[in-house]
Protein backbone atom coordinates (compact mmCIF):
# COMPACT_ATOMS: atom_id res chain seq x y z
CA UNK A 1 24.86 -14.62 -38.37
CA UNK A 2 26.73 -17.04 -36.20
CA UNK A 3 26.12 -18.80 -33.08
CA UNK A 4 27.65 -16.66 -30.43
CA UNK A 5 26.37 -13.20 -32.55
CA UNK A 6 22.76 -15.42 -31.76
CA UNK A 7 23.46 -16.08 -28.35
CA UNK A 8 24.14 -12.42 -27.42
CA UNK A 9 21.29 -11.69 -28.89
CA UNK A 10 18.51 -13.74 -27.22
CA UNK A 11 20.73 -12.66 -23.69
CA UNK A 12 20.13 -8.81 -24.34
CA UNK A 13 16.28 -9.73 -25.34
CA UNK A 14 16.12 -11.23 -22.09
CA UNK A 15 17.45 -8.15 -20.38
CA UNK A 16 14.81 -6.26 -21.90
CA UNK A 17 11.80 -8.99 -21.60
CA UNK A 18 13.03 -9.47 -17.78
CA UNK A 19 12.43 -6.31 -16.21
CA UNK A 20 9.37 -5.64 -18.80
CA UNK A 21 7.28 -9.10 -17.74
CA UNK A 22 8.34 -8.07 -14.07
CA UNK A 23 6.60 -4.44 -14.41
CA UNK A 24 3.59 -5.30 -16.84
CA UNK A 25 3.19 -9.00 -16.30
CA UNK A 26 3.66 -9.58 -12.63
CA UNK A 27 3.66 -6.25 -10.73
CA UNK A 28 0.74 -4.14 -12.36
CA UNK A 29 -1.92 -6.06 -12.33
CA UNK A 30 -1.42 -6.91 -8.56
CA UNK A 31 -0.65 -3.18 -7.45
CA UNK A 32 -4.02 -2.67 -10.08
CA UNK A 33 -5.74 -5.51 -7.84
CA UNK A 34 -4.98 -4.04 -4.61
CA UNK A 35 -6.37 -0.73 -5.55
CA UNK A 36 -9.38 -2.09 -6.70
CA UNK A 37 -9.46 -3.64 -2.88
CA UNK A 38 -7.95 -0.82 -0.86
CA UNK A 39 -5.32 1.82 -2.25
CA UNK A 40 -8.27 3.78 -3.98
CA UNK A 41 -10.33 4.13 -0.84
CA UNK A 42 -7.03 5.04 1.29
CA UNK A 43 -6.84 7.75 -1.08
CA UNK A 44 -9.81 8.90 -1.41
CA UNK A 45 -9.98 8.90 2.76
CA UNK A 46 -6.94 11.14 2.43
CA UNK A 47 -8.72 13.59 -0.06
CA UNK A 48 -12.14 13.64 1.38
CA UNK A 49 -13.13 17.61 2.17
CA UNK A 50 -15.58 16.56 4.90
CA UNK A 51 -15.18 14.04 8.10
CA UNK A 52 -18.68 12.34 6.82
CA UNK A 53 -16.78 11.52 3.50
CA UNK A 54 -13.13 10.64 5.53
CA UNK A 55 -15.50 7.95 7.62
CA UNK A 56 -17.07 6.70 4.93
CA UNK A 57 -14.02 5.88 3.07
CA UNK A 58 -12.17 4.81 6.52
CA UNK A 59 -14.88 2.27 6.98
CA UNK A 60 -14.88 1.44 3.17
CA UNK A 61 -11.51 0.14 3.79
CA UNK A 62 -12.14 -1.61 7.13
CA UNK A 63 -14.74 -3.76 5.45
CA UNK A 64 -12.93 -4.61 2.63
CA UNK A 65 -10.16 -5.75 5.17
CA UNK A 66 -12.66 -8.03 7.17
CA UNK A 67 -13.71 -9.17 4.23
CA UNK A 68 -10.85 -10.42 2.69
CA UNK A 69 -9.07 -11.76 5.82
CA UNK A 70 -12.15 -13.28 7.28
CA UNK A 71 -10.33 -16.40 7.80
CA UNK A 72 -7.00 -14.91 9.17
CA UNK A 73 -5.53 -14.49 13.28
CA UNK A 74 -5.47 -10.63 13.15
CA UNK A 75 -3.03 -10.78 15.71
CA UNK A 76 -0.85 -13.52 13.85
CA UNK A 77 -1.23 -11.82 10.44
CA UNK A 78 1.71 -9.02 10.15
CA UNK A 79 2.92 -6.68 7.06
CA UNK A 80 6.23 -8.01 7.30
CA UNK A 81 7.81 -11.93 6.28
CA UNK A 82 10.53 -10.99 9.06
CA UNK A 83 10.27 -12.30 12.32
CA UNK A 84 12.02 -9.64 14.18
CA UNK A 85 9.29 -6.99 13.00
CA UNK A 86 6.53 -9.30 13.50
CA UNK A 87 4.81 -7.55 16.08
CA UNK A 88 1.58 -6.00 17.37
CA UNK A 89 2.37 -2.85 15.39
CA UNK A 90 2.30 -4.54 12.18
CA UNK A 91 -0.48 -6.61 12.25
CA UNK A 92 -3.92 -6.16 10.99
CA UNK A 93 -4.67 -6.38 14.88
CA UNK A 94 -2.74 -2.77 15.59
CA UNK A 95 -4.53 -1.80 12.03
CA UNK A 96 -8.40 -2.98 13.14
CA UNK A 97 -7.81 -1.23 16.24
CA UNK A 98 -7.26 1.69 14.81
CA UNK A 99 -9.52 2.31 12.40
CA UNK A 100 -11.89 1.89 15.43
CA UNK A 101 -10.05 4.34 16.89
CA UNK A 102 -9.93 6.46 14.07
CA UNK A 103 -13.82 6.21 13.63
CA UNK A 104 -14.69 7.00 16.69
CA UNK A 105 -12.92 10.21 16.91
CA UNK A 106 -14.53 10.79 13.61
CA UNK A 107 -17.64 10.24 15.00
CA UNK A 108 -16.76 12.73 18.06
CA UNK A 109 -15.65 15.20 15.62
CA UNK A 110 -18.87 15.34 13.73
CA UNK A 111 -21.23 15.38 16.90
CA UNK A 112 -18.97 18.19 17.49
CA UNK A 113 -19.52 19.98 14.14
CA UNK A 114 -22.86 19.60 14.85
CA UNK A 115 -22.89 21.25 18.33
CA UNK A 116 -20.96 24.23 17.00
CA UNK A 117 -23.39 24.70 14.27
CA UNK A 118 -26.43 24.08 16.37
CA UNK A 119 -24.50 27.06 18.72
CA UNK A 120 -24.58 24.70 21.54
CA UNK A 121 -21.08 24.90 21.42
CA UNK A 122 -18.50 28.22 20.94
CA UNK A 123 -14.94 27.62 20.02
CA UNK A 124 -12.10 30.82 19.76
CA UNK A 125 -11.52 30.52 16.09
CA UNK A 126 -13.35 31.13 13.27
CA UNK A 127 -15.52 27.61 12.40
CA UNK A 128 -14.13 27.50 8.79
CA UNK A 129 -10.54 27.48 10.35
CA UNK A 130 -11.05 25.10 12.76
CA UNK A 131 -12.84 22.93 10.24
CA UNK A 132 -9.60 22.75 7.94
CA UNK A 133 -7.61 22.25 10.90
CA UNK A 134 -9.35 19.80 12.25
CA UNK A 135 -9.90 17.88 8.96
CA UNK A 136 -5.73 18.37 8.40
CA UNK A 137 -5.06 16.91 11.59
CA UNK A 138 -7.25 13.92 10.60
CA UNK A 139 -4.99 13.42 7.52
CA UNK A 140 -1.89 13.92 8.80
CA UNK A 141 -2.99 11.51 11.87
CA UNK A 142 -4.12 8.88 8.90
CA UNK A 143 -0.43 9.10 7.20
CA UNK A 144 1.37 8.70 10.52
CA UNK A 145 2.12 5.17 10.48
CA UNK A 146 2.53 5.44 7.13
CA UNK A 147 -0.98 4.91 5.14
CA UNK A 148 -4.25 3.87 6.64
CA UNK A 149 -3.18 0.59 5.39
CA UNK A 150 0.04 0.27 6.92
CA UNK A 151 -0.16 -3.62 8.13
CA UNK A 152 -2.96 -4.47 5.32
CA UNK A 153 -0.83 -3.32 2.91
CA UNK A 154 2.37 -5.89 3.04
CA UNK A 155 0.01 -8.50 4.62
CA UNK A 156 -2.53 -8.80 1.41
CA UNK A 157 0.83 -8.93 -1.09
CA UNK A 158 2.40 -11.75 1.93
CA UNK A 159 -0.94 -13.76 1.99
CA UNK A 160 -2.44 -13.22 -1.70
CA UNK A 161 -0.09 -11.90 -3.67
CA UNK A 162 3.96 -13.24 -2.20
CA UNK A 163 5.48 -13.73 -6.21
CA UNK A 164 4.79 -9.59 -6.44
CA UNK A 165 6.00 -9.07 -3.05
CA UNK A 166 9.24 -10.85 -3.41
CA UNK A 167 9.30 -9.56 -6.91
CA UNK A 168 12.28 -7.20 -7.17
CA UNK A 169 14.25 -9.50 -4.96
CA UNK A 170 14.86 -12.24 -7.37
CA UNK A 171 14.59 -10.18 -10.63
CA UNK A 172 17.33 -7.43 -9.51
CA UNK A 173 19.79 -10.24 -8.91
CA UNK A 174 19.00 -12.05 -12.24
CA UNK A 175 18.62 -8.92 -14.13
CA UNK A 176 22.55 -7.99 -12.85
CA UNK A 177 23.67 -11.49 -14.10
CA UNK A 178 22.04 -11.82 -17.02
CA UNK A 179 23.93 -8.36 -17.56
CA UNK A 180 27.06 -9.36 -16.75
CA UNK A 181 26.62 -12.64 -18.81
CA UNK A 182 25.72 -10.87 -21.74
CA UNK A 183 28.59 -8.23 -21.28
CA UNK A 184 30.93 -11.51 -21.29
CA UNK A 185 28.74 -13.25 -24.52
CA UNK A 186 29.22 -9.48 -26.28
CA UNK A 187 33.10 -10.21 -25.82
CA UNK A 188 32.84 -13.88 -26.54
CA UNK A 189 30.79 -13.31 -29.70
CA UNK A 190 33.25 -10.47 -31.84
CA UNK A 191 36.29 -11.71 -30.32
């Protein structure tokens, strides 16, 4: 085999190895971190089938966020690198905030529950209805801004994980040149 036959070669092995250390190497294990840390309970918040189990899981991630950006400005620390959409909305500030928020009307809703069950308290619809409802509201409410973990989400891949974050944005560009490069190697080689 000659030279330029080898050449093309290791350039379309490199268009496969690429793409392939990007996914398994680089952006699994990190998406596989952050799960361990936070996606799992965000989900499980979402699928909870009682507000008990939806605070438990909503606090479940609020810890884990204090915990992990103990030593961070909340208010500084934002789910974007882009200054223009660095703002309150997008920090862990707006996010801490809300779970409070969010837990406290929990917390209503469940003293609630309690009165309606204790018959201290009527309502006009039937208590299984307004207990879906009520807990459907609660997840659509928690998906709103786009995940419980809207501004802890791009903030934990900025602060501990930026090569995963930026990922795609250097390997789509290579991975198009090192295309085109070995589209001009495959005519170089047989010509």
């Amino acid at each position: 085999m000659n030279q330029k036959a080898v050449v093309f070669i290791l350039l379309v092995l490199c268009c496969i190895a690429l793409p392939c250390y990007a996914i398994f190497g680089i952006s699994l294990p990190v998406i596989s971190t952050y799960n361990k840390l936070f996606g799992s309970h965000v989900t499980m918040a979402y699928d909870q089938a009682t507000f008990e189990g939806m605070r438990t899981q909503v606090i479940a991630v609020w810890n884990q966020m204090n915990k992990t950006f103990a030593d961070f400005d909340y208010i500084q620390t934002y789910n974007t690198p882009w200054y223009w959409e660095q703002n309150y909305e997008n920090s862990l500030a707006a996010n801490q905030d809300y779970f409070i928020s969010l837990i406290d009307r929990l917390d209503q809703t469940i003293k609630e529950k309690e009165q309606i069950l204790a018959g201290n308290k009527t309502i006009m619809v039937p208590y299984n209805s307004w207990y879906q409802q009520t807990l459907e509201g609660f997840r659509n409410e928690s998906k709103r801004e786009g995940g419980l973990d809207w501004a802890i989400n791009g903030a934990w891949y900025l602060s501990f994980a930026p090569v995963a974050y930026w990922l795609w944005w250097f390997v789509i560009p290579l991975e198009i040149a090192l295309v085109i490069i070995a589209f001009f190697a495959l005519a170089w080689a047989f010509d």
